[in-house]
C-alpha atoms as a PDB file:
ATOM      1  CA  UNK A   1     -15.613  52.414  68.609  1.00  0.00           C
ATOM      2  CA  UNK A   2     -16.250  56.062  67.045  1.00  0.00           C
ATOM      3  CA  UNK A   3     -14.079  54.678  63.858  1.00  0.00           C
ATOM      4  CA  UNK A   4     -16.560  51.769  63.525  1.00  0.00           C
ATOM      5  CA  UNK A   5     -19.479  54.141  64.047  1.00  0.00           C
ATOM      6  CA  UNK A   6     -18.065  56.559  60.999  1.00  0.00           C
ATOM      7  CA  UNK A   7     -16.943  53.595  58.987  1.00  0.00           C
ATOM      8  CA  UNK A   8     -20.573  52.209  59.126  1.00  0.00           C
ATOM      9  CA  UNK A   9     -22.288  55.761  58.354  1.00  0.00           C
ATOM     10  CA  UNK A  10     -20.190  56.225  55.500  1.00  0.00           C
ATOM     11  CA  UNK A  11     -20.760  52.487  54.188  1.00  0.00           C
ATOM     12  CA  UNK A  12     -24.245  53.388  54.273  1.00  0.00           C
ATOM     13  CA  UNK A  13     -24.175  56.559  52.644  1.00  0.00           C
ATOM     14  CA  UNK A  14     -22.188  55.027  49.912  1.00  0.00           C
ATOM     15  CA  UNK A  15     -24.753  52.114  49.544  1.00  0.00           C
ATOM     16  CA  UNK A  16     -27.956  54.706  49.597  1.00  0.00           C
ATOM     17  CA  UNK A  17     -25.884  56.363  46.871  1.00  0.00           C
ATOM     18  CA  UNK A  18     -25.935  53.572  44.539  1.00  0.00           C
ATOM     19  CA  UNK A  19     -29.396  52.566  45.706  1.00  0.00           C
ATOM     20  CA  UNK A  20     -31.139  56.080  44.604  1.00  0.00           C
ATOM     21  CA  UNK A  21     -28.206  56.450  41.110  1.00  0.00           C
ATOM     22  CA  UNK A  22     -30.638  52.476  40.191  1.00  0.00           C
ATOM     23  CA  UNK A  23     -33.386  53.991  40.517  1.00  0.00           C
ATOM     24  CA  UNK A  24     -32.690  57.654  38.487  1.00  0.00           C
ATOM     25  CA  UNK A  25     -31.193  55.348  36.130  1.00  0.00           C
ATOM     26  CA  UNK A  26     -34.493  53.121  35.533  1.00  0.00           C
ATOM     27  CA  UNK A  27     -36.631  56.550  35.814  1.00  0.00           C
ATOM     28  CA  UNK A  28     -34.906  58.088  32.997  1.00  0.00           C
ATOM     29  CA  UNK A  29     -34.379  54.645  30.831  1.00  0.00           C
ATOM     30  CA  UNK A  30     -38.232  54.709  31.195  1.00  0.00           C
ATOM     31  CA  UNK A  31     -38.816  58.441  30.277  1.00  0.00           C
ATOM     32  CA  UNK A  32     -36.499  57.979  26.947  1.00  0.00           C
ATOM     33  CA  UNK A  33     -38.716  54.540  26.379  1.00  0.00           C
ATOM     34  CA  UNK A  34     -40.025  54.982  23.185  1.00  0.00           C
ATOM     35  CA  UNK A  35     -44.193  56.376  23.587  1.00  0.00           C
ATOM     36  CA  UNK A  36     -47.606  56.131  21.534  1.00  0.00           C
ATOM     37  CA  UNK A  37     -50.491  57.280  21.573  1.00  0.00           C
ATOM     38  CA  UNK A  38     -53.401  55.176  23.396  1.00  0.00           C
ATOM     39  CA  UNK A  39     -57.039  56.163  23.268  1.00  0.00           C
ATOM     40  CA  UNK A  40     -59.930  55.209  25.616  1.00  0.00           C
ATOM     41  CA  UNK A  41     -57.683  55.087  28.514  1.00  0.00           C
ATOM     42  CA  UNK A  42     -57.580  57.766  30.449  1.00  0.00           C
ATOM     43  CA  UNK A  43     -59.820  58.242  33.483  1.00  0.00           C
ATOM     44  CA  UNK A  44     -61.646  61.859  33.245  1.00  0.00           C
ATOM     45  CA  UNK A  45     -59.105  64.691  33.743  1.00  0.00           C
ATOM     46  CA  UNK A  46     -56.051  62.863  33.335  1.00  0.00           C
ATOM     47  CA  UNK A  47     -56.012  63.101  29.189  1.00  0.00           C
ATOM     48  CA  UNK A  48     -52.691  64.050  27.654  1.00  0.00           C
ATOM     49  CA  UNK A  49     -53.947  66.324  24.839  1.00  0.00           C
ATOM     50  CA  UNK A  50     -56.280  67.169  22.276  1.00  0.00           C
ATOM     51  CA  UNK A  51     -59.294  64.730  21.773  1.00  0.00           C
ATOM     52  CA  UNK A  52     -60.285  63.421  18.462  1.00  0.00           C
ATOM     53  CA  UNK A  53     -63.672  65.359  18.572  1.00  0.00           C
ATOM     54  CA  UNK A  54     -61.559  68.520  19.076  1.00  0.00           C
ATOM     55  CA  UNK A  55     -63.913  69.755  21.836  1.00  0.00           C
ATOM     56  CA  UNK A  56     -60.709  70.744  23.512  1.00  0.00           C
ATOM     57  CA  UNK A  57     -57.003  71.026  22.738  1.00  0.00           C
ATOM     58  CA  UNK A  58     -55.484  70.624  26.235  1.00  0.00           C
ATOM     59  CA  UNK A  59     -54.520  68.127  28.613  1.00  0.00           C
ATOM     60  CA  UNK A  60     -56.834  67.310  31.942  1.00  0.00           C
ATOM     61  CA  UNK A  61     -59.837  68.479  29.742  1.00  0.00           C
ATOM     62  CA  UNK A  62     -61.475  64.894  29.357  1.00  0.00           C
ATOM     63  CA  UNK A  63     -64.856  64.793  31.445  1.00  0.00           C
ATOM     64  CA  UNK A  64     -65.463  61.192  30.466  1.00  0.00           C
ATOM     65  CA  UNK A  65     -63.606  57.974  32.069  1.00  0.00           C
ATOM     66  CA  UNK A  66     -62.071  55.848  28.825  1.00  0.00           C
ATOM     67  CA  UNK A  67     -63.432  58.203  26.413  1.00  0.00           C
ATOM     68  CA  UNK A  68     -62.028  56.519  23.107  1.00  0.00           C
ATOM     69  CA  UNK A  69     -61.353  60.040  22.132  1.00  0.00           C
ATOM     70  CA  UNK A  70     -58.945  61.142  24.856  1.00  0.00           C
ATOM     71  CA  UNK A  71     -55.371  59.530  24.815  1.00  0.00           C
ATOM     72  CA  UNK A  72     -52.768  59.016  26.984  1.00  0.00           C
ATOM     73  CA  UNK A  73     -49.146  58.676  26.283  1.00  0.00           C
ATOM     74  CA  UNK A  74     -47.974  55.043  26.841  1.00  0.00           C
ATOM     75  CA  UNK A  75     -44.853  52.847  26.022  1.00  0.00           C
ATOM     76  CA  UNK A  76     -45.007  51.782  22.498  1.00  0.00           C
ATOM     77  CA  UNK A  77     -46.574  48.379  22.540  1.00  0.00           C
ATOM     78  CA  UNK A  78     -48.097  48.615  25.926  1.00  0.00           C
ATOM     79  CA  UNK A  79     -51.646  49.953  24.310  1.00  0.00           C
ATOM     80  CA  UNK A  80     -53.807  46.980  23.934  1.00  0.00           C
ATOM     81  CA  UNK A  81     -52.714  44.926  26.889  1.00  0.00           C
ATOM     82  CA  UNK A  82     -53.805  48.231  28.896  1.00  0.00           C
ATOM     83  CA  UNK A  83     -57.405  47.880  27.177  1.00  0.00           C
ATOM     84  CA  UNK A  84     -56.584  50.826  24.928  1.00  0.00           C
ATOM     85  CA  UNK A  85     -56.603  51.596  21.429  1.00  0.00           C
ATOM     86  CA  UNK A  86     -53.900  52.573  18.594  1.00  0.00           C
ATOM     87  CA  UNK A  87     -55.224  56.204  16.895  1.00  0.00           C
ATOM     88  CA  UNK A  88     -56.360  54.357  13.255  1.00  0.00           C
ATOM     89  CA  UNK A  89     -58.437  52.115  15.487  1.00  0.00           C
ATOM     90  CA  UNK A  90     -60.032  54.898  17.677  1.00  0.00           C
ATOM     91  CA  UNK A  91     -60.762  57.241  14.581  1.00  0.00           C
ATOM     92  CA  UNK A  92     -62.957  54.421  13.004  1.00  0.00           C
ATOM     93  CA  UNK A  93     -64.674  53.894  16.616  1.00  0.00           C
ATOM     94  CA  UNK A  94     -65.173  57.573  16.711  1.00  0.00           C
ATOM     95  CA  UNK A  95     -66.531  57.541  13.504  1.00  0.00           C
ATOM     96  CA  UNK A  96     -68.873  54.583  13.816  1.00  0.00           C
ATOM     97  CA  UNK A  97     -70.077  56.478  17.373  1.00  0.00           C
ATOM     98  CA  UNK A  98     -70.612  59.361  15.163  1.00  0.00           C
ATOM     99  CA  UNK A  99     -72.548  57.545  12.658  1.00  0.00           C
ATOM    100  CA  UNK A 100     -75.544  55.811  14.895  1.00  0.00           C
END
């Protein structure tokens, strides 16, 4: 009986093992993912850098929700279907906002 009760703990140590190795592995496969840069985004506080009116250089500065300013890192392609915008379309939104 004890050898079945230590035979079981260790099969289930070994199979929590492999369980939390998975999920490092997809963590850090999803860290190296290659990132962009998506504007209008972020909810206030939660920018990743620098806006494009360069009110303020540093992240969790963004007062605004989806400011189309403040950016986010994302994975690269990811942008649009997350309602954001690539940089060259945020600068010319920017602008325009500027302009009226």
């Amino acid at each position: 009986m004890k050898n079945q009760l230590a035979l079981s703990a260790a099969l289930a140590a070994v199979v929590s093992m492999g369980v939390i190795n998975s999920a490092e592995a997809a963590d850090n496969e999803r860290k190296r993912a290659p990132k962009e840069r998506c504007y209008g985004i972020s909810p206030a506080g939660q920018n990743d850098c620098g806006n494009l009116a360069g009110t303020h250089s540093c992240a969790g500065q963004s007062t605004i929700d989806n400011d189309p300013g403040e950016w986010r890192l994302v994975n690269k392609g990811s942008c649009e279907s997350l309602g954001g915008m690539l940089r060259k379309e945020a600068k010319a939104k920017f602008k325009a906002m500027q302009n009226s």
